[in-house]
N, C-alpha and C. Protein backbone atom coordinates (compact mmCIF):
# COMPACT_ATOMS: atom_id res chain seq x y z
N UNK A 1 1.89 -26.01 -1.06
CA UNK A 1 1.20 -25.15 -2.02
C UNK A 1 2.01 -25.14 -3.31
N UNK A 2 1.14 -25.27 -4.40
CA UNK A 2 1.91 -25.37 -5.83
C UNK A 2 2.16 -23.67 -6.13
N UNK A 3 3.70 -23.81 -6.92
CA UNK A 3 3.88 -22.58 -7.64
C UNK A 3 3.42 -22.60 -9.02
N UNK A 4 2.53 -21.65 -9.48
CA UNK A 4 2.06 -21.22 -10.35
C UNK A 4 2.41 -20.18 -11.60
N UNK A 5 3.02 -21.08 -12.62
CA UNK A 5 3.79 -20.07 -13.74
C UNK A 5 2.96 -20.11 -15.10
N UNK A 6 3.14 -18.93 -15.63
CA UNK A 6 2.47 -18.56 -17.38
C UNK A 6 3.61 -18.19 -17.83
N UNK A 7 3.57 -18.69 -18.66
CA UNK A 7 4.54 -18.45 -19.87
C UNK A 7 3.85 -18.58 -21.31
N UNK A 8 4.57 -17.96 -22.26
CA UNK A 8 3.89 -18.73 -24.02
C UNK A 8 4.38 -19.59 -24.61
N UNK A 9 5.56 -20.54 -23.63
CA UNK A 9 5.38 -21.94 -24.38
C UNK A 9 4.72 -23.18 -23.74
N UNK A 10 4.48 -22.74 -22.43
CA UNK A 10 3.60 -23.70 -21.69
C UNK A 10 2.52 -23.83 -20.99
N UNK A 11 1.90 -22.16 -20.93
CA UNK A 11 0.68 -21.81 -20.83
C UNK A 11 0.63 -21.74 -19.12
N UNK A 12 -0.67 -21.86 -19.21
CA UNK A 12 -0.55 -22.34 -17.16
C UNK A 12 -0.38 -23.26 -16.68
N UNK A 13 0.82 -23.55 -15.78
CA UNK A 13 1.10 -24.55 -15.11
C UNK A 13 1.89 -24.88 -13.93
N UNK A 14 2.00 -25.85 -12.80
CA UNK A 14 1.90 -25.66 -11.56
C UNK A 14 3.41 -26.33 -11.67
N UNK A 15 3.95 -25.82 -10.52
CA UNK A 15 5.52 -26.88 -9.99
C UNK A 15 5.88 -26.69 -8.63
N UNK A 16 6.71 -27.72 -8.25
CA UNK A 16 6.91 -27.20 -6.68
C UNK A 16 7.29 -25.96 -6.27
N UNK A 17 7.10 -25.60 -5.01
CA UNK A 17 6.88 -24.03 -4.84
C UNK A 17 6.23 -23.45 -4.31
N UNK A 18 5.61 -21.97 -3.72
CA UNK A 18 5.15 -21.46 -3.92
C UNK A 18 4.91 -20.49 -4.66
N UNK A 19 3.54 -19.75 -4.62
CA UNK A 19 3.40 -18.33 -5.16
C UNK A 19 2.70 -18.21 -6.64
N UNK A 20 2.67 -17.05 -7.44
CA UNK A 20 2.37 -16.94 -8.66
C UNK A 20 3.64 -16.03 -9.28
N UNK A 21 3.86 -16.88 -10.85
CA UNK A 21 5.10 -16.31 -11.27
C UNK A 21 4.53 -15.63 -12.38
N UNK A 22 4.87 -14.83 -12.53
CA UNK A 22 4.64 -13.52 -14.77
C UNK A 22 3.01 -12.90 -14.21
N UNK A 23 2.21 -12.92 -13.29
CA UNK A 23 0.78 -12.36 -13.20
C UNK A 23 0.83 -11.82 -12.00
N UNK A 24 0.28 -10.27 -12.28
CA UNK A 24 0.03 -9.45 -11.12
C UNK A 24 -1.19 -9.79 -9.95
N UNK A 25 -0.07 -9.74 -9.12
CA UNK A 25 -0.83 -10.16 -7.97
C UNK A 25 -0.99 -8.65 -6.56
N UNK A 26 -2.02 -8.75 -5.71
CA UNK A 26 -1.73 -8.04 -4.92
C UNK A 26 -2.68 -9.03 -3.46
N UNK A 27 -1.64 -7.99 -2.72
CA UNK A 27 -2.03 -8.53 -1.24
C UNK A 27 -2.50 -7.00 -0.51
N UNK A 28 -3.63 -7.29 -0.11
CA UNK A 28 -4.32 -6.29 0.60
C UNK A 28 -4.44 -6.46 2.56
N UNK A 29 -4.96 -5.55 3.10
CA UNK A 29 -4.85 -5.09 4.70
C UNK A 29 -5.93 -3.97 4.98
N UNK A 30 -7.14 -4.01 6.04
CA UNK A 30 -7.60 -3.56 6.71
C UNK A 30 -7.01 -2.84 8.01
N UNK A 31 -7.02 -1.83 7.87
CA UNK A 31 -5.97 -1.51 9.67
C UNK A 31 -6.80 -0.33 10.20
N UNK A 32 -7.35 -0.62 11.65
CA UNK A 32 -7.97 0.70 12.17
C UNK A 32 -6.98 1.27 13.37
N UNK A 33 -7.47 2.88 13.05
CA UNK A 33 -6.76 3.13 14.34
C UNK A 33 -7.45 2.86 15.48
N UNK A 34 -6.28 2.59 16.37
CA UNK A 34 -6.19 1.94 18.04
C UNK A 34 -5.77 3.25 19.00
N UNK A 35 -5.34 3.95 18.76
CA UNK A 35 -4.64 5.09 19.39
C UNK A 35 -3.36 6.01 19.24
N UNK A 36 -3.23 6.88 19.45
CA UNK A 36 -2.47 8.19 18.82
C UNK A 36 -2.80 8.51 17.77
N UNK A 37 -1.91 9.18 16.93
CA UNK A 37 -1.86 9.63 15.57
C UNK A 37 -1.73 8.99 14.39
N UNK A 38 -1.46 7.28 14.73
CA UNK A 38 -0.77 6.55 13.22
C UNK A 38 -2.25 5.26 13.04
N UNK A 39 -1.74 5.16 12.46
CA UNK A 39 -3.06 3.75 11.59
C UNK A 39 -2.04 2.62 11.07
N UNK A 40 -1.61 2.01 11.67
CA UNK A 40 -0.24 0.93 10.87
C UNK A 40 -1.31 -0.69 10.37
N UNK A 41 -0.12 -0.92 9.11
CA UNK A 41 -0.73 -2.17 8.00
C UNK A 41 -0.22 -3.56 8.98
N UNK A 42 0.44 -3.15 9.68
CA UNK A 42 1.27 -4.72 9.20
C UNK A 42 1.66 -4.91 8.54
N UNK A 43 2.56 -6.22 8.69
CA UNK A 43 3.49 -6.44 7.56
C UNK A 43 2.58 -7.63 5.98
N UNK A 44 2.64 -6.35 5.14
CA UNK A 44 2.31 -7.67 4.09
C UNK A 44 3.53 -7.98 3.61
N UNK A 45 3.97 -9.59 3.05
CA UNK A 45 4.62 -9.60 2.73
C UNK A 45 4.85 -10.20 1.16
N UNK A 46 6.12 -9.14 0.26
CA UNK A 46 6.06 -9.73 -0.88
C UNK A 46 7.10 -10.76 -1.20
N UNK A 47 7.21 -11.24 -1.95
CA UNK A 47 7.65 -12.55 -2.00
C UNK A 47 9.05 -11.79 -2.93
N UNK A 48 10.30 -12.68 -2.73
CA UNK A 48 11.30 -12.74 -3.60
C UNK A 48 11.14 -12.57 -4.89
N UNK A 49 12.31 -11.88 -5.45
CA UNK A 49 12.27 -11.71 -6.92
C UNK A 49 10.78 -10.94 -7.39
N UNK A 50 10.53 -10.05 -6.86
CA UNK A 50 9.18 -8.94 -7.37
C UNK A 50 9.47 -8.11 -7.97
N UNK A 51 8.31 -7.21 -8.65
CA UNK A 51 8.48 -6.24 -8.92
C UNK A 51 7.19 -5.18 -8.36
N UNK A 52 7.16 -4.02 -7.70
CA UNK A 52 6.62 -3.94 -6.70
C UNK A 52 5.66 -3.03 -8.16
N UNK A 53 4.06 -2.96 -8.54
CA UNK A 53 4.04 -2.23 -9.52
C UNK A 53 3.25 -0.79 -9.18
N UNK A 54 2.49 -1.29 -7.61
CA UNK A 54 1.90 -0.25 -7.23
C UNK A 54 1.56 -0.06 -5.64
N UNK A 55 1.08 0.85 -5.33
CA UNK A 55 0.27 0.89 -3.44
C UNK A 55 -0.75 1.57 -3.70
N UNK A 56 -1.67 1.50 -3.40
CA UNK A 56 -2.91 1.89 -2.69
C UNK A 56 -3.55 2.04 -1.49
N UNK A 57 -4.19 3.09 -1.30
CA UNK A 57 -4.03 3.47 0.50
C UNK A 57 -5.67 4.05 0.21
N UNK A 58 -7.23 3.24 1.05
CA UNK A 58 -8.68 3.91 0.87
C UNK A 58 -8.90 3.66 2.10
N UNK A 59 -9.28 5.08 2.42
CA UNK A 59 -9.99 5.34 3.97
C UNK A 59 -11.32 4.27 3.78
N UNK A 60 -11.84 3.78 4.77
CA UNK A 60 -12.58 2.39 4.77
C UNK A 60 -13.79 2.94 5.95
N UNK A 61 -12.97 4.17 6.88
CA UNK A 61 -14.04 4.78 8.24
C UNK A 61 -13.63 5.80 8.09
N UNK A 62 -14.04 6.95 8.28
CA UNK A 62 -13.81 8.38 8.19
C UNK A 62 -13.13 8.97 9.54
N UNK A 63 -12.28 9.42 9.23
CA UNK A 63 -10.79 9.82 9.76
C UNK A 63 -11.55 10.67 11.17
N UNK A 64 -10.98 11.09 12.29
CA UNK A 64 -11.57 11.73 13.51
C UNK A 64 -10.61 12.30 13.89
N UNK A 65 -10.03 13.49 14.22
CA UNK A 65 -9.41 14.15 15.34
C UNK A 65 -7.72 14.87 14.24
N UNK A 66 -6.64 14.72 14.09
CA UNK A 66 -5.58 15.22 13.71
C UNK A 66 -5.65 15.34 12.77
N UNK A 67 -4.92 16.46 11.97
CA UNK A 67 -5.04 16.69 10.97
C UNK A 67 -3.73 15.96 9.80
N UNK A 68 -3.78 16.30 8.36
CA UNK A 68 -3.03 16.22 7.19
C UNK A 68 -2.78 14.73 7.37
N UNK A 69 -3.60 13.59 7.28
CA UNK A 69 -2.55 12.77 7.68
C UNK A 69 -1.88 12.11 6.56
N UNK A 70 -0.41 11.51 6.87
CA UNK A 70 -0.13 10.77 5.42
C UNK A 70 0.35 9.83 5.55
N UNK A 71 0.03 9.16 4.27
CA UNK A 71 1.16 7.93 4.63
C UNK A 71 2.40 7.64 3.39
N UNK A 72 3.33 6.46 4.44
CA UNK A 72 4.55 6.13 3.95
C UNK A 72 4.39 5.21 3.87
N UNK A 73 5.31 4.22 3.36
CA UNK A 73 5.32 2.99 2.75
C UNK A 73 7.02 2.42 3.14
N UNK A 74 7.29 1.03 4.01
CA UNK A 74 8.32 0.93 4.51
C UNK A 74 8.47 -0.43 4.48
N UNK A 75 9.90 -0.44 4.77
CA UNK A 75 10.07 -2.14 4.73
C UNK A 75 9.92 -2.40 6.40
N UNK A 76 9.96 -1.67 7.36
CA UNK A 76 9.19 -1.92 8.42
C UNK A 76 8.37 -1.02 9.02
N UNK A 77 7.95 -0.74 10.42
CA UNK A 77 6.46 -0.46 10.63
C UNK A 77 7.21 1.07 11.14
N UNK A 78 6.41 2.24 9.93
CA UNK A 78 7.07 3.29 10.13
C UNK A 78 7.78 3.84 9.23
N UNK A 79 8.28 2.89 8.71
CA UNK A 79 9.36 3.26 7.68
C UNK A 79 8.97 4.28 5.99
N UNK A 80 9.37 4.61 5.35
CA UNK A 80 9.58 5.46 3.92
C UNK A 80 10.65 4.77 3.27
N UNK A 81 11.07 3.65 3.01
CA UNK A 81 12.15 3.39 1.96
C UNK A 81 11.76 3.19 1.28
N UNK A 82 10.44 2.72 0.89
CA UNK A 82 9.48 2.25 -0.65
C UNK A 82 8.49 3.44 -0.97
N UNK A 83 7.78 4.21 -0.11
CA UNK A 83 7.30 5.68 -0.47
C UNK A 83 7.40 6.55 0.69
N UNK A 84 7.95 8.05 0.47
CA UNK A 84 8.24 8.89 1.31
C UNK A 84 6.49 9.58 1.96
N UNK A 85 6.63 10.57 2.78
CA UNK A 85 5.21 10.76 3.08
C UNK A 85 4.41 11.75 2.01
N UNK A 86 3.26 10.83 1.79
CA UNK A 86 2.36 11.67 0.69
C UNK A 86 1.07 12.03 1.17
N UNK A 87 0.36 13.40 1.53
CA UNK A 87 -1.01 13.43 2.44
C UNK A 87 -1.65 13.16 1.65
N UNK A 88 -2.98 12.75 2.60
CA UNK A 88 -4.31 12.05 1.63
C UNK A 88 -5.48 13.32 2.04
N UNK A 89 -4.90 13.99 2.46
CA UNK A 89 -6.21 15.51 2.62
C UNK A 89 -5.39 16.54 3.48
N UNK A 90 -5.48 17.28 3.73
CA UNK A 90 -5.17 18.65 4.54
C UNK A 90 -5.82 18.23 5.86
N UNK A 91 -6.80 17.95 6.01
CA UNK A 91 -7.74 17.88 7.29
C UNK A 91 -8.00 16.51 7.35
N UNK A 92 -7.77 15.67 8.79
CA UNK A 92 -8.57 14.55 8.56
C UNK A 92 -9.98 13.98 8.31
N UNK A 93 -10.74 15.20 8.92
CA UNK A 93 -12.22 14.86 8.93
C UNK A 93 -12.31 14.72 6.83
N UNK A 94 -11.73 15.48 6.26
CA UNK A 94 -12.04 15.26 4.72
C UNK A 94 -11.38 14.19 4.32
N UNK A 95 -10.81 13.35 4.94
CA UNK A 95 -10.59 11.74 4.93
C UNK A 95 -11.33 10.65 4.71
N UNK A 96 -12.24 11.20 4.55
CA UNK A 96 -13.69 9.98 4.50
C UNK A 96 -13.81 8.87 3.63
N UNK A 97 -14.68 8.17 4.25
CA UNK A 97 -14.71 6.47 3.64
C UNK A 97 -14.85 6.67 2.11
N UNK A 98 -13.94 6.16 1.62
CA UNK A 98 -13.87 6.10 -0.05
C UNK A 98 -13.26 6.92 -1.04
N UNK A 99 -12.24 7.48 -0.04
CA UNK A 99 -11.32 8.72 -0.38
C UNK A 99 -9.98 7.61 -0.34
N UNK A 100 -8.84 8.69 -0.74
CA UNK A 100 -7.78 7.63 -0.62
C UNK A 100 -6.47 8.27 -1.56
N UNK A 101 -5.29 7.58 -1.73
CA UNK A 101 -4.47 7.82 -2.61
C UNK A 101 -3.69 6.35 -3.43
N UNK A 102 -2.84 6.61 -4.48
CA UNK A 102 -2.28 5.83 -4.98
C UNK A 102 -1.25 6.19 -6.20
N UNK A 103 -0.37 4.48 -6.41
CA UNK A 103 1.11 5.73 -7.26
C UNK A 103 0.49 5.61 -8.51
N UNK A 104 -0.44 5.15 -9.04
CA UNK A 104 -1.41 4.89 -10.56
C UNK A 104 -2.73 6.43 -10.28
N UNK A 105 -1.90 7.48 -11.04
CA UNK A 105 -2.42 8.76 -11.29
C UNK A 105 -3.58 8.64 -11.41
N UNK A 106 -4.52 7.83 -12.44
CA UNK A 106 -5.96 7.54 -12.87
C UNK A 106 -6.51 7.36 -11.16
N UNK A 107 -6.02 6.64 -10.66
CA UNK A 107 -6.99 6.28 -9.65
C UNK A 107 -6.81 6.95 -8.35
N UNK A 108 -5.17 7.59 -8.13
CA UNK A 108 -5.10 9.14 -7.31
C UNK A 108 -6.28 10.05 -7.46
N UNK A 109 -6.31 10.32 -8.70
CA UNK A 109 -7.22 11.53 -9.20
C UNK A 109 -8.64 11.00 -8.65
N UNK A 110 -9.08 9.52 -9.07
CA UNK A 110 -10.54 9.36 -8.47
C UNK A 110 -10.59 8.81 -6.94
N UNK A 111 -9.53 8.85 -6.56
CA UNK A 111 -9.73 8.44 -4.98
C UNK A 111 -9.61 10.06 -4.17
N UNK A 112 -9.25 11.38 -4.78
CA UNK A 112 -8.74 12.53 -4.14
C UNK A 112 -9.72 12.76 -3.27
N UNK A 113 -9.16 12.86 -2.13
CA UNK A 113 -9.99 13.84 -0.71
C UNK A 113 -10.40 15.69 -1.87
N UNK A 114 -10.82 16.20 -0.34
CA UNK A 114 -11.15 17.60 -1.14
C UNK A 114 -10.03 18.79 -1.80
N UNK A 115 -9.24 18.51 -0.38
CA UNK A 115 -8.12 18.96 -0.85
C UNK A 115 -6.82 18.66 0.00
N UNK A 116 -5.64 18.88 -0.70
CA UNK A 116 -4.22 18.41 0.02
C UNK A 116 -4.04 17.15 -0.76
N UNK A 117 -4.83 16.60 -1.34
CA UNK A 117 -4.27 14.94 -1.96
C UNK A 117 -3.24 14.56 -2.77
N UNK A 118 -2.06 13.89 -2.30
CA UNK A 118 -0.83 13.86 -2.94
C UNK A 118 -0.88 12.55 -3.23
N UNK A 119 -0.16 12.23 -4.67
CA UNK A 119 0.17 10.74 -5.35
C UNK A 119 0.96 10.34 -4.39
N UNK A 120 0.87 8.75 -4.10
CA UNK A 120 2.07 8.28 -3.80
C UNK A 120 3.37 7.91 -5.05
N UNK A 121 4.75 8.03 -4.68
CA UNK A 121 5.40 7.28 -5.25
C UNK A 121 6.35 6.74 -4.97
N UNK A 122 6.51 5.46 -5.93
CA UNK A 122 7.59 4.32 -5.05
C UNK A 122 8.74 4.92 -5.64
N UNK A 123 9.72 4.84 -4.18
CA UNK A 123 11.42 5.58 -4.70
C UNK A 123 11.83 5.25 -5.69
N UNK A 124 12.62 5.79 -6.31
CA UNK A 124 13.48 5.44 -7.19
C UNK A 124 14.74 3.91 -6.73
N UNK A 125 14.31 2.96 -7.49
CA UNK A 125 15.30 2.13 -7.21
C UNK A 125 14.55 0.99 -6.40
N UNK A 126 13.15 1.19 -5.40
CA UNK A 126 13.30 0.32 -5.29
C UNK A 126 12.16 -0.56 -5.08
N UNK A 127 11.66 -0.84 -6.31
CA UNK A 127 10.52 -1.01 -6.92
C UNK A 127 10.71 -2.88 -7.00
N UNK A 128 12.08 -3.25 -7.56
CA UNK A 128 12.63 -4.93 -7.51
C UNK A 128 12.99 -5.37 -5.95
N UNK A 129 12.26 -6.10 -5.67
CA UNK A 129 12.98 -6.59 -4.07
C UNK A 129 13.35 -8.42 -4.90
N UNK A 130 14.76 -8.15 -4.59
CA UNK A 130 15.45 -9.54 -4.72
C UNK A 130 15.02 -10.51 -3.29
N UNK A 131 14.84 -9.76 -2.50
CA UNK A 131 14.90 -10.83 -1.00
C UNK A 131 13.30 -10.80 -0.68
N UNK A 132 12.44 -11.81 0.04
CA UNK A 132 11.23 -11.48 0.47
C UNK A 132 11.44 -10.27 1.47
N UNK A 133 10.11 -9.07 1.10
CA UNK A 133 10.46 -7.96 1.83
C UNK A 133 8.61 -8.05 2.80
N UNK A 134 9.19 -7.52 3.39
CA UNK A 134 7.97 -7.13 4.64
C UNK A 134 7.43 -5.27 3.91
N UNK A 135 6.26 -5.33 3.45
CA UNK A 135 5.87 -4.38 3.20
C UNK A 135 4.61 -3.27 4.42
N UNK A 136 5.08 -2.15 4.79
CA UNK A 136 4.37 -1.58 6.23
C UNK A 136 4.17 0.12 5.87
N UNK A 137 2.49 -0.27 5.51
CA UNK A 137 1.83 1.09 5.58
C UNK A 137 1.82 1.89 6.63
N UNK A 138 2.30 3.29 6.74
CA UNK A 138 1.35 3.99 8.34
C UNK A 138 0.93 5.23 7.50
N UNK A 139 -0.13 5.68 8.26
CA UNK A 139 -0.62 6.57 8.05
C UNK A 139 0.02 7.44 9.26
N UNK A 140 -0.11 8.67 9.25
CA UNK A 140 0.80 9.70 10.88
C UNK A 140 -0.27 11.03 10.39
N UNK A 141 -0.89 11.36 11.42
CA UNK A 141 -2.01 12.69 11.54
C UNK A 141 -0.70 13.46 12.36
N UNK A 142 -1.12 15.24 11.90
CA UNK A 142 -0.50 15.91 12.60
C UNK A 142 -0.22 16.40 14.08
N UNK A 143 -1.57 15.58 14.97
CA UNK A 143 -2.52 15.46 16.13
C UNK A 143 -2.88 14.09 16.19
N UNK A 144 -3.06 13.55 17.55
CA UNK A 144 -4.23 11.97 17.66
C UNK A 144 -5.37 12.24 17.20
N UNK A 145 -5.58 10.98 16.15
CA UNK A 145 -6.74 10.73 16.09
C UNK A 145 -7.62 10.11 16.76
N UNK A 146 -8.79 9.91 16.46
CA UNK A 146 -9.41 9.44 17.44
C UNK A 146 -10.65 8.52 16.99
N UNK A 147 -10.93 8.58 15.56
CA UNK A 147 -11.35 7.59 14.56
C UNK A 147 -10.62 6.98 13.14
N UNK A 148 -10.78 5.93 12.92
CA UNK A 148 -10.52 5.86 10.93
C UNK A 148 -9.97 4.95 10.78
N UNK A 149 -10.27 4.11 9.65
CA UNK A 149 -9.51 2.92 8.89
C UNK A 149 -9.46 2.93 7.78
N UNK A 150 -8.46 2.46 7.40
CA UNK A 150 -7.77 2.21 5.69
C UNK A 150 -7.64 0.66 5.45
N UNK A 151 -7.70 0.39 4.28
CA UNK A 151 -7.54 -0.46 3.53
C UNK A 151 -6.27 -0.31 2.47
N UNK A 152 -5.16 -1.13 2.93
CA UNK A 152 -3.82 -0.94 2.40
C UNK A 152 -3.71 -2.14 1.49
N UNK A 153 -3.25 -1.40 0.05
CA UNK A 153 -3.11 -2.87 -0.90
C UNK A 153 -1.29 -2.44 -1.71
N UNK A 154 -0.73 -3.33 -1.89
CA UNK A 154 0.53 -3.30 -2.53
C UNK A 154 0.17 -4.46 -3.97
N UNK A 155 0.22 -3.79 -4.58
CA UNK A 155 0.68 -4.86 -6.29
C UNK A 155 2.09 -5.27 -6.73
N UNK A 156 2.04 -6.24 -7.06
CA UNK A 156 3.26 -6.77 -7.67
C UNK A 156 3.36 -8.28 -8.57
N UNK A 157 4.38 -8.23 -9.42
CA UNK A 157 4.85 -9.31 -10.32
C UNK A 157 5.77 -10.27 -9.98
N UNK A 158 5.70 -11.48 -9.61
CA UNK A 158 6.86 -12.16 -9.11
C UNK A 158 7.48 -12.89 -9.86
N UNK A 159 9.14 -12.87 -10.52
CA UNK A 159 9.46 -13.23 -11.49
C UNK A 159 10.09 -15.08 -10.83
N UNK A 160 10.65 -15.91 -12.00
CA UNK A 160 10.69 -16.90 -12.17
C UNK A 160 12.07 -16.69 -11.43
């Protein structure tokens, strides 16, 4: 697979490699819950030398059974080192398909459940991953759920 760079003295153009270099890219994830309380992404993974610019987290099936649920953002499955826990409603049933959160305020505000909806945001610090990182959504209800899926997307810039 060719790597793909823009620049302004050579415009678009391909070299050995992979990936896309200077243009925001994102990698997205469907994940339903299977059982208990969590909804996990899998690992997407971003590529070396990034800059991580955003996450996005949209209920896709309407949430069933535990309440507040939230999610974190980790370099593995579970984890908060890239966002600590932020709820996406007070109640899960007000979780519903097309609700959601994210760390881009404009679209927090139009994804907000009814109420409880918190921004995500990426920690301080560590927004640049020098090494390819494994990126892992979960969602965690206060109770098992017992329906719901999200659609997990991470944005980012991968430098030269």
């Amino acid at each position: 697979m060719p790597k793909i760079i823009i620049d302004d003295a050579k415009g678009l153009y391909q070299t050995s490699g992979k990936g896309v270099v200077g243009l925001t890219q994102s990698k997205t994830v469907n994940a339903a819950w299977v059982s208990g309380a969590t909804i996990s992404s899998g690992a997407i993974v971003v590529p070396a030398n990034s800059l991580i610019t955003a996450f996005h987290t949209v209920v896709t099936t309407t949430f069933a059974g535990g309440g507040a649920p939230t999610v974190t953002v980790g370099t593995a499955a579970g984890g908060n080192e890239l966002a600590v826990g932020k709820t996406i409603s007070t109640l899960a049933a007000q979780s519903i398909a097309g609700k959601g959160q994210s760390t881009n305020p404009e679209l927090n505000t139009a994804l907000a459940a009814a109420a409880g909806n918190q921004q995500l945001v990426i920690v301080a610090g560590q927004a640049y991953r020098a090494d390819e990182t494994e990126v892992h959504f979960t969602i965690t209800a206060a109770a098992a759920l017992t329906a719901g899926a999200a659609q997990f997307t991470v944005e980012f810039i991968t430098f030269e």
